[in-house]
N, C-alpha and C. Protein backbone atom coordinates (compact mmCIF):
# COMPACT_ATOMS: atom_id res chain seq x y z
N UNK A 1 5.90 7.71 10.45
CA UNK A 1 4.96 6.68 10.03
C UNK A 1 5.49 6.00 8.78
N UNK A 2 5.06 4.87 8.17
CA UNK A 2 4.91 4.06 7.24
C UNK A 2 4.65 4.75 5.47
N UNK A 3 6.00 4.52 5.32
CA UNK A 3 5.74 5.12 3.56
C UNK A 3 6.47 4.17 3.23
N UNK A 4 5.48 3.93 1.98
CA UNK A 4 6.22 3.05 0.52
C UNK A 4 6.25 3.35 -0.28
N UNK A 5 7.33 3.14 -0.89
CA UNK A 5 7.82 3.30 -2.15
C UNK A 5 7.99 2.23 -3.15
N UNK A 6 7.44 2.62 -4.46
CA UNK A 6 7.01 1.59 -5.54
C UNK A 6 7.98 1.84 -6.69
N UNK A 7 8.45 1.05 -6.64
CA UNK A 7 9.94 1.17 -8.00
C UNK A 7 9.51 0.10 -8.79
N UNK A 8 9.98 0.67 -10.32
CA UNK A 8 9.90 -0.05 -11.21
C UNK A 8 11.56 -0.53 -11.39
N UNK A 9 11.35 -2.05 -12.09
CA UNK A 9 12.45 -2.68 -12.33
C UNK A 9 13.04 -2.13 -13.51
N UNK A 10 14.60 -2.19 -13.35
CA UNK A 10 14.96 -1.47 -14.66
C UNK A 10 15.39 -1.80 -15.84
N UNK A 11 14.95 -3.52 -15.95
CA UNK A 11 15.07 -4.53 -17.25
C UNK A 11 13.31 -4.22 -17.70
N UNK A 12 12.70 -3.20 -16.99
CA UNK A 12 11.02 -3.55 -17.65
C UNK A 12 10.66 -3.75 -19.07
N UNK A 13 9.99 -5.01 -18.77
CA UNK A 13 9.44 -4.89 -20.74
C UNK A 13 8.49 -4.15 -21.07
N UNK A 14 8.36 -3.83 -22.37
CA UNK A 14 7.47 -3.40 -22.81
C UNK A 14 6.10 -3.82 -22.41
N UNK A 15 5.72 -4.99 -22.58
CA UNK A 15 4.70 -5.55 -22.38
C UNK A 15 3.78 -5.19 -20.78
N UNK A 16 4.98 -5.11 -19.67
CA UNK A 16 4.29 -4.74 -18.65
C UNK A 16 4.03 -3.90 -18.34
N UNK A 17 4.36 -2.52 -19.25
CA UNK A 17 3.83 -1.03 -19.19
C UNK A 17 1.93 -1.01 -19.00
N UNK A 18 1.48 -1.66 -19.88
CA UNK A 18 -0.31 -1.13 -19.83
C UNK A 18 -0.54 -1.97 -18.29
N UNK A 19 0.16 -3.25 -17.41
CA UNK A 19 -0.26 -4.17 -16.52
C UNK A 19 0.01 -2.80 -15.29
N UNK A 20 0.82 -2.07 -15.77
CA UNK A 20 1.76 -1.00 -14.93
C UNK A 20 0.39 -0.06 -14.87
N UNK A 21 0.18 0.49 -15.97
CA UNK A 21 -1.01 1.63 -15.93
C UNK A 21 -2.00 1.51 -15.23
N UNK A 22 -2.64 0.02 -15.35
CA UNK A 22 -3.90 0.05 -14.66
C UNK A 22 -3.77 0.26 -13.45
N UNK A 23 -2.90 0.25 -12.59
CA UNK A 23 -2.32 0.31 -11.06
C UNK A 23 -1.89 1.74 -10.57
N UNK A 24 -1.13 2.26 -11.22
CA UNK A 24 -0.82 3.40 -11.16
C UNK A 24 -0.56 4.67 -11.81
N UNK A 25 -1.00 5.60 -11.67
CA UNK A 25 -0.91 6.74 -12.63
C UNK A 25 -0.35 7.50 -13.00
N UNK A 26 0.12 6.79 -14.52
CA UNK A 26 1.85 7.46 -15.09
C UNK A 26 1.76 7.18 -16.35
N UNK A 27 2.30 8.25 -17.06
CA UNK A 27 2.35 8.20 -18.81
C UNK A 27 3.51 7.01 -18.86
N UNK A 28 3.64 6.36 -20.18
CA UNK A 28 4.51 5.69 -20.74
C UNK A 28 5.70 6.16 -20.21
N UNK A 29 6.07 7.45 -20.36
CA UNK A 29 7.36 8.23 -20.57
C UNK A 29 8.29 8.19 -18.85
N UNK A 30 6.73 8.51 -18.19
CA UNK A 30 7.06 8.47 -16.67
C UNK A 30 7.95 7.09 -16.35
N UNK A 31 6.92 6.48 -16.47
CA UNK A 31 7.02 4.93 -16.16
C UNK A 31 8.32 4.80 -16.07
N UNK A 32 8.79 4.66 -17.80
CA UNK A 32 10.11 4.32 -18.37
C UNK A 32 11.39 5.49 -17.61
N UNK A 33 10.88 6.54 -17.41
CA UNK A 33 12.01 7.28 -16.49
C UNK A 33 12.21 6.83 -15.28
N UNK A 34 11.13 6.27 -14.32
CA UNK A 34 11.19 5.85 -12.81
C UNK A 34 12.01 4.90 -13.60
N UNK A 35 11.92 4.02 -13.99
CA UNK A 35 12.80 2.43 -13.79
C UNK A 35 13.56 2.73 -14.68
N UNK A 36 14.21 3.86 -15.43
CA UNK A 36 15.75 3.73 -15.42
C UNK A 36 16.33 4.88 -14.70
N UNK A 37 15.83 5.53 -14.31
CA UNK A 37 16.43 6.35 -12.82
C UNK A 37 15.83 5.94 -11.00
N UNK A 38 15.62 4.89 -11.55
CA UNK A 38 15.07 3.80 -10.07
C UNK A 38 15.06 4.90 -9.47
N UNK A 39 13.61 5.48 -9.29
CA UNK A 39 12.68 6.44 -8.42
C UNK A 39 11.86 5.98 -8.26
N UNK A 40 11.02 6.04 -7.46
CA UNK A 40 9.73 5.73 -7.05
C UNK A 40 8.83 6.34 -7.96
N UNK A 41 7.72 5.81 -8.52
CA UNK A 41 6.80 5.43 -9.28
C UNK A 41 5.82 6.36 -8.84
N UNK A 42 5.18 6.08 -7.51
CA UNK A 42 4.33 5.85 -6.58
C UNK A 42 5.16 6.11 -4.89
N UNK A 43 4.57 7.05 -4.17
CA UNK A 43 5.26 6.95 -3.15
C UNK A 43 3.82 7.16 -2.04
N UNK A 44 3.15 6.75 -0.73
CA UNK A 44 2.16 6.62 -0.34
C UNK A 44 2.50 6.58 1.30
N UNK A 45 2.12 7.49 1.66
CA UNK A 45 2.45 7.81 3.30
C UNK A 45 1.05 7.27 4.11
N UNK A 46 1.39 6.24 4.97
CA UNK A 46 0.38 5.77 5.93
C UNK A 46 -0.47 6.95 6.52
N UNK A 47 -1.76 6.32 6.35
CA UNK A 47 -2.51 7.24 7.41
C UNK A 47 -2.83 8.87 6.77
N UNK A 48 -2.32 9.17 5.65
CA UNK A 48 -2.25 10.53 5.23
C UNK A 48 -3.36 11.30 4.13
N UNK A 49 -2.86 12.37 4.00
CA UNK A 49 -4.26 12.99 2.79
C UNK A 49 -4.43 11.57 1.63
N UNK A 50 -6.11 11.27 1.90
CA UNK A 50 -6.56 10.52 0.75
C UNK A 50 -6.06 9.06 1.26
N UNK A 51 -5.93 8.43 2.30
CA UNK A 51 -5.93 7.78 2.97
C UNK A 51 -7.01 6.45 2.53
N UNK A 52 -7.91 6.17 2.31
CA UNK A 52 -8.97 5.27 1.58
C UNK A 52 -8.66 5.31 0.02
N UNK A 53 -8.67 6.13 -1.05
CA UNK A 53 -8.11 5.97 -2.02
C UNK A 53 -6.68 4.90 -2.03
N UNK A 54 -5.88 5.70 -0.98
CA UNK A 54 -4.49 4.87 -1.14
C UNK A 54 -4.48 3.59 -0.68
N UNK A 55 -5.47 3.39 0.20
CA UNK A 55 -4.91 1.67 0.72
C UNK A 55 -5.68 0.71 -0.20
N UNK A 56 -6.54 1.11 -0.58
CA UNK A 56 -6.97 0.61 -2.17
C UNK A 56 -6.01 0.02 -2.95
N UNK A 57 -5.65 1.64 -3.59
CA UNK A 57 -4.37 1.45 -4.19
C UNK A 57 -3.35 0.45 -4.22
N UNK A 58 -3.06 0.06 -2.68
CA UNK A 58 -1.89 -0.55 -1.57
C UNK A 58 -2.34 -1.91 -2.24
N UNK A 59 -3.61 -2.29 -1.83
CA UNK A 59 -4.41 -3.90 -1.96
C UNK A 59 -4.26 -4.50 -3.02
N UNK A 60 -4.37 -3.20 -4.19
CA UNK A 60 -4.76 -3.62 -5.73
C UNK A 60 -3.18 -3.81 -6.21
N UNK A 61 -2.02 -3.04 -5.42
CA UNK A 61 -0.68 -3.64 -5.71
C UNK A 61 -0.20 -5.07 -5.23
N UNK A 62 -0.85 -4.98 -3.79
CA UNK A 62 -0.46 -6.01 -3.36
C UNK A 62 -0.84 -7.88 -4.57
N UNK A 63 -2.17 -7.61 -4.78
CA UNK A 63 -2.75 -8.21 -5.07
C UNK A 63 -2.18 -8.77 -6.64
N UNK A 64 -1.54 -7.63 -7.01
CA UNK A 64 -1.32 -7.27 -9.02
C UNK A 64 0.43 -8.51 -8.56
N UNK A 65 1.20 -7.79 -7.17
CA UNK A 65 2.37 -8.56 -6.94
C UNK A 65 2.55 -9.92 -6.82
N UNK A 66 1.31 -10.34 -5.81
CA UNK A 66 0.70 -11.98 -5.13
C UNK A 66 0.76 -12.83 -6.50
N UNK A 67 -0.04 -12.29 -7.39
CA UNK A 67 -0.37 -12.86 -8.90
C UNK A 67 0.61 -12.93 -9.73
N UNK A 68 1.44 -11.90 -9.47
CA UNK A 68 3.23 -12.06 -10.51
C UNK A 68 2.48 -11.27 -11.50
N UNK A 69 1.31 -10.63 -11.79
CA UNK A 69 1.13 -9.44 -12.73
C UNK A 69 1.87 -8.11 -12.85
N UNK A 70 2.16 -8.12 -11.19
CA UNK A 70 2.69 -6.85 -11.74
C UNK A 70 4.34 -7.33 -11.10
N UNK A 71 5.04 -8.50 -11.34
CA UNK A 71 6.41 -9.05 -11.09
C UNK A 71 7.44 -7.63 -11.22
N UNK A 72 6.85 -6.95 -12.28
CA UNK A 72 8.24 -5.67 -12.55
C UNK A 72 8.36 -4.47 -11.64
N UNK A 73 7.28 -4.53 -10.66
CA UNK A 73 7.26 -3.35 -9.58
C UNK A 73 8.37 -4.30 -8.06
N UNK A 74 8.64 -3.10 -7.62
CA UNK A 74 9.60 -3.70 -6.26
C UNK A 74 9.02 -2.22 -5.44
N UNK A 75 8.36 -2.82 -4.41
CA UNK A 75 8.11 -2.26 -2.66
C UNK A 75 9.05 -2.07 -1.77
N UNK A 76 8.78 -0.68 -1.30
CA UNK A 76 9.63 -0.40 -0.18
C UNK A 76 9.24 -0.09 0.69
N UNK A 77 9.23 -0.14 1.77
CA UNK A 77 9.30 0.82 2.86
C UNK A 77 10.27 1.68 3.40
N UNK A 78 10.00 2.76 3.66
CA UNK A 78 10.75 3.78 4.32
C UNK A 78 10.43 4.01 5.44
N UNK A 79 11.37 3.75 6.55
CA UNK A 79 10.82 4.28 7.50
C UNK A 79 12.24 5.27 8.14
N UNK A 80 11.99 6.22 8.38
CA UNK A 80 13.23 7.41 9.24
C UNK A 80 14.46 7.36 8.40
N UNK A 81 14.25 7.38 7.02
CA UNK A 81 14.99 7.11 5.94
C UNK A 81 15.66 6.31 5.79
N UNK A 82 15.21 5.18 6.16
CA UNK A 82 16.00 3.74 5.43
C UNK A 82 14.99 3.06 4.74
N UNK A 83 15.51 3.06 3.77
CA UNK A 83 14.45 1.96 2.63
C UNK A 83 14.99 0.32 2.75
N UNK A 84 13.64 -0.53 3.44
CA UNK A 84 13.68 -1.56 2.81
C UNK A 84 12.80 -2.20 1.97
N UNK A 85 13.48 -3.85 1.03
CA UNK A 85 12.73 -3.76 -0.06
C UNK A 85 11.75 -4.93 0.93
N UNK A 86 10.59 -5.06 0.25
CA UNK A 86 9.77 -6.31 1.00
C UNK A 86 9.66 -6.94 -0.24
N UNK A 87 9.19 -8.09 0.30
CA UNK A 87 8.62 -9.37 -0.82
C UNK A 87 6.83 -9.36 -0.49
N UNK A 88 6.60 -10.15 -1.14
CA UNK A 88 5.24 -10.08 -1.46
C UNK A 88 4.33 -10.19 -0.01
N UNK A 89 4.75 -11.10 0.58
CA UNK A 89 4.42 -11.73 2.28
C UNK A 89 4.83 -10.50 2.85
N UNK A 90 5.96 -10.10 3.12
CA UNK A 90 6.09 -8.92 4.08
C UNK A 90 5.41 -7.49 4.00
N UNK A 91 4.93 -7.36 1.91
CA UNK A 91 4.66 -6.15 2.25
C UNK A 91 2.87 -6.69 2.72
N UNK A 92 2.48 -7.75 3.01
CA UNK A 92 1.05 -7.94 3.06
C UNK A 92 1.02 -7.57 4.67
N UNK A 93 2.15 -8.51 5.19
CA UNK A 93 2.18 -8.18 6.74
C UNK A 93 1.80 -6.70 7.27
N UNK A 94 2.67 -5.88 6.40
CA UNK A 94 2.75 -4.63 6.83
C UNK A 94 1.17 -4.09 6.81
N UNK A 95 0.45 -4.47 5.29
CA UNK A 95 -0.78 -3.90 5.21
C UNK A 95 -1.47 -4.56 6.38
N UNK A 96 -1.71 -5.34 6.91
CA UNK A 96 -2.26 -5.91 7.28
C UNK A 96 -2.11 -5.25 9.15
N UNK A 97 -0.85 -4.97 9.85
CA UNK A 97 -0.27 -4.20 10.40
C UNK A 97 -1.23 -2.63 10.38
N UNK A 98 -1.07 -2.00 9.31
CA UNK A 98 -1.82 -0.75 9.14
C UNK A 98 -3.57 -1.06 9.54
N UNK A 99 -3.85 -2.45 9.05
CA UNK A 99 -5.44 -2.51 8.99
C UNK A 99 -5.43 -2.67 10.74
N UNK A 100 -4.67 -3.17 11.60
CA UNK A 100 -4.77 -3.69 12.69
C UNK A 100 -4.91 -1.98 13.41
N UNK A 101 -4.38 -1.27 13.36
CA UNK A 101 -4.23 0.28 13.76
C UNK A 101 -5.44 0.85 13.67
N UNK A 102 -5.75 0.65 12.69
CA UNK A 102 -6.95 1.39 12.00
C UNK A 102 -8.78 0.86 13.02
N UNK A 103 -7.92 -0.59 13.36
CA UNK A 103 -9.09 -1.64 13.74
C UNK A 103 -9.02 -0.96 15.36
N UNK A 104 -7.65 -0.82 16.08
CA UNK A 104 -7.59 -0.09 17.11
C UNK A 104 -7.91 1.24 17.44
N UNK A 105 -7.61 2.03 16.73
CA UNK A 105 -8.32 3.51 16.77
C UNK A 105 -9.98 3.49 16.67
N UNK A 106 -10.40 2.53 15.89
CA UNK A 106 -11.56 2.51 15.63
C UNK A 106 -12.18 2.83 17.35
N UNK A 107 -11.78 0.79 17.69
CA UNK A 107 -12.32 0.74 19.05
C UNK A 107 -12.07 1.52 20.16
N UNK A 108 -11.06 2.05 20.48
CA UNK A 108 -10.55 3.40 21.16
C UNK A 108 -11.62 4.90 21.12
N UNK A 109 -11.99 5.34 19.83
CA UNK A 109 -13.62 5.90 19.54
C UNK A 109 -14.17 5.64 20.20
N UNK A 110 -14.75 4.17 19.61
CA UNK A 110 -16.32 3.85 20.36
C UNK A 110 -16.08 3.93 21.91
N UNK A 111 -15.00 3.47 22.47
CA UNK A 111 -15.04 3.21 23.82
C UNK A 111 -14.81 4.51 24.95
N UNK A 112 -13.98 6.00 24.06
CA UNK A 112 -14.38 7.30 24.51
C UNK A 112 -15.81 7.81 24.00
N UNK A 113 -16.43 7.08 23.07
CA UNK A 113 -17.47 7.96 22.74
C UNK A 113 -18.76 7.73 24.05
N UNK A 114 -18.59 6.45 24.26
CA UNK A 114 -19.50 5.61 25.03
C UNK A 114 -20.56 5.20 24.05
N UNK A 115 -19.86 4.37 23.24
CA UNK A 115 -20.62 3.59 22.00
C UNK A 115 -20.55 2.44 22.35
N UNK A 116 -19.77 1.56 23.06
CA UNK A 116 -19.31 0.67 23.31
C UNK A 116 -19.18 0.55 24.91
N UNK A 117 -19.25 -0.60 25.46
CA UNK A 117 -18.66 -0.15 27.09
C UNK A 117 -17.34 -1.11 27.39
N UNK A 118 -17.08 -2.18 26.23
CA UNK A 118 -16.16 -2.89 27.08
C UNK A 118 -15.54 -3.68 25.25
N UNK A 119 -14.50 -3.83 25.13
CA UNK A 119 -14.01 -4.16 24.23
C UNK A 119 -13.89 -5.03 23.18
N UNK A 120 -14.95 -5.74 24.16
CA UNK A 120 -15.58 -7.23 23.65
C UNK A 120 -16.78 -6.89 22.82
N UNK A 121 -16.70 -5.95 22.85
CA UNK A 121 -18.05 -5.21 22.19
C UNK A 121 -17.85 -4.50 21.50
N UNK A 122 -16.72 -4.49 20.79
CA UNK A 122 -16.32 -3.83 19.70
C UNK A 122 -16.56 -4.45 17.69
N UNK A 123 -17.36 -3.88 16.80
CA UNK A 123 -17.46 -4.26 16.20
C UNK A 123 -17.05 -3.47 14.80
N UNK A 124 -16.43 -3.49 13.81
CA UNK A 124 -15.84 -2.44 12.89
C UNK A 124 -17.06 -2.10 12.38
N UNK A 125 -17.28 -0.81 11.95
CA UNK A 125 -18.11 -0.48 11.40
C UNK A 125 -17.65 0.28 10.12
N UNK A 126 -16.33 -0.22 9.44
CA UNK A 126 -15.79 0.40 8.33
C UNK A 126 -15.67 -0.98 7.56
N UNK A 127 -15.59 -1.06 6.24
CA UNK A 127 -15.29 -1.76 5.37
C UNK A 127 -13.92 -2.59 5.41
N UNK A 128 -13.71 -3.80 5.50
CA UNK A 128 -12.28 -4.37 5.78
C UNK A 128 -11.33 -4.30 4.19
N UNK A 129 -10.81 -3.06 4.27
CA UNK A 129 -10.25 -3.05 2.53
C UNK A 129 -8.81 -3.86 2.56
N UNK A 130 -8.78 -4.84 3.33
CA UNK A 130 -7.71 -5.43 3.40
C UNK A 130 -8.16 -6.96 2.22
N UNK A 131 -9.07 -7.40 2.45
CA UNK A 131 -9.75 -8.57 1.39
C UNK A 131 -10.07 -8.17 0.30
């Protein structure tokens, strides 16, 4: 499945350390070690323990990136161990990709549960944490 990886750039200024904090949770010291030993920051496996916390998480990066707030972070994906980097558009695609899964399993439920009888009749009944 779908893991990303969140690297910090390794010219980071000072200044974008606290823009850094509010997003993710890392002392000063951390921070400054990921982005000069370009490690991942943040690493977040699709679908996995804490799953709603993280795509939060995912939105509020995406969102910090869209804005150029958080310009000093760089996204990856990993998938079967190849990392690629995305840009702002691709990594939205991807979220957006995950929300589509999530939207399918849903209806797949209702339609074994017999909540639903036909697909057209499918309506989310979870929060769209993609907006």
């Amino acid at each position: 499945m779908t893991t990303f990886a969140i690297h910090i750039k390794s010219s980071l200024p000072i200044s974008a350390i606290p823009k850094i904090k509010k997003v993710i949770d890392a002392s000063i010291g951390e921070i400054k070690d990921h982005a000069a030993n370009d490690t991942p920051v943040l690493t977040i496996e699709a679908f996995k323990t804490e799953w709603e916390d993280h795509r939060k998480k995912l939105v509020s990066l995406y969102k910090g990136l869209k804005s150029g707030e958080l310009s000093d972070l760089i996204v990856y994906e990993v998938y079967n161990n190849e990392k690629e980097q995305l840009d702002v558009a691709e990594f939205y695609n991807r979220l957006k990709f995950l929300r589509e899964i999530e939207l399918e399993t849903e209806m797949d439920v209702q339609l074994e549960t017999g909540d639903i009888e036909n697909p057209e009749d499918f309506e989310s009944v979870e929060e769209d944490w993609l907006r």
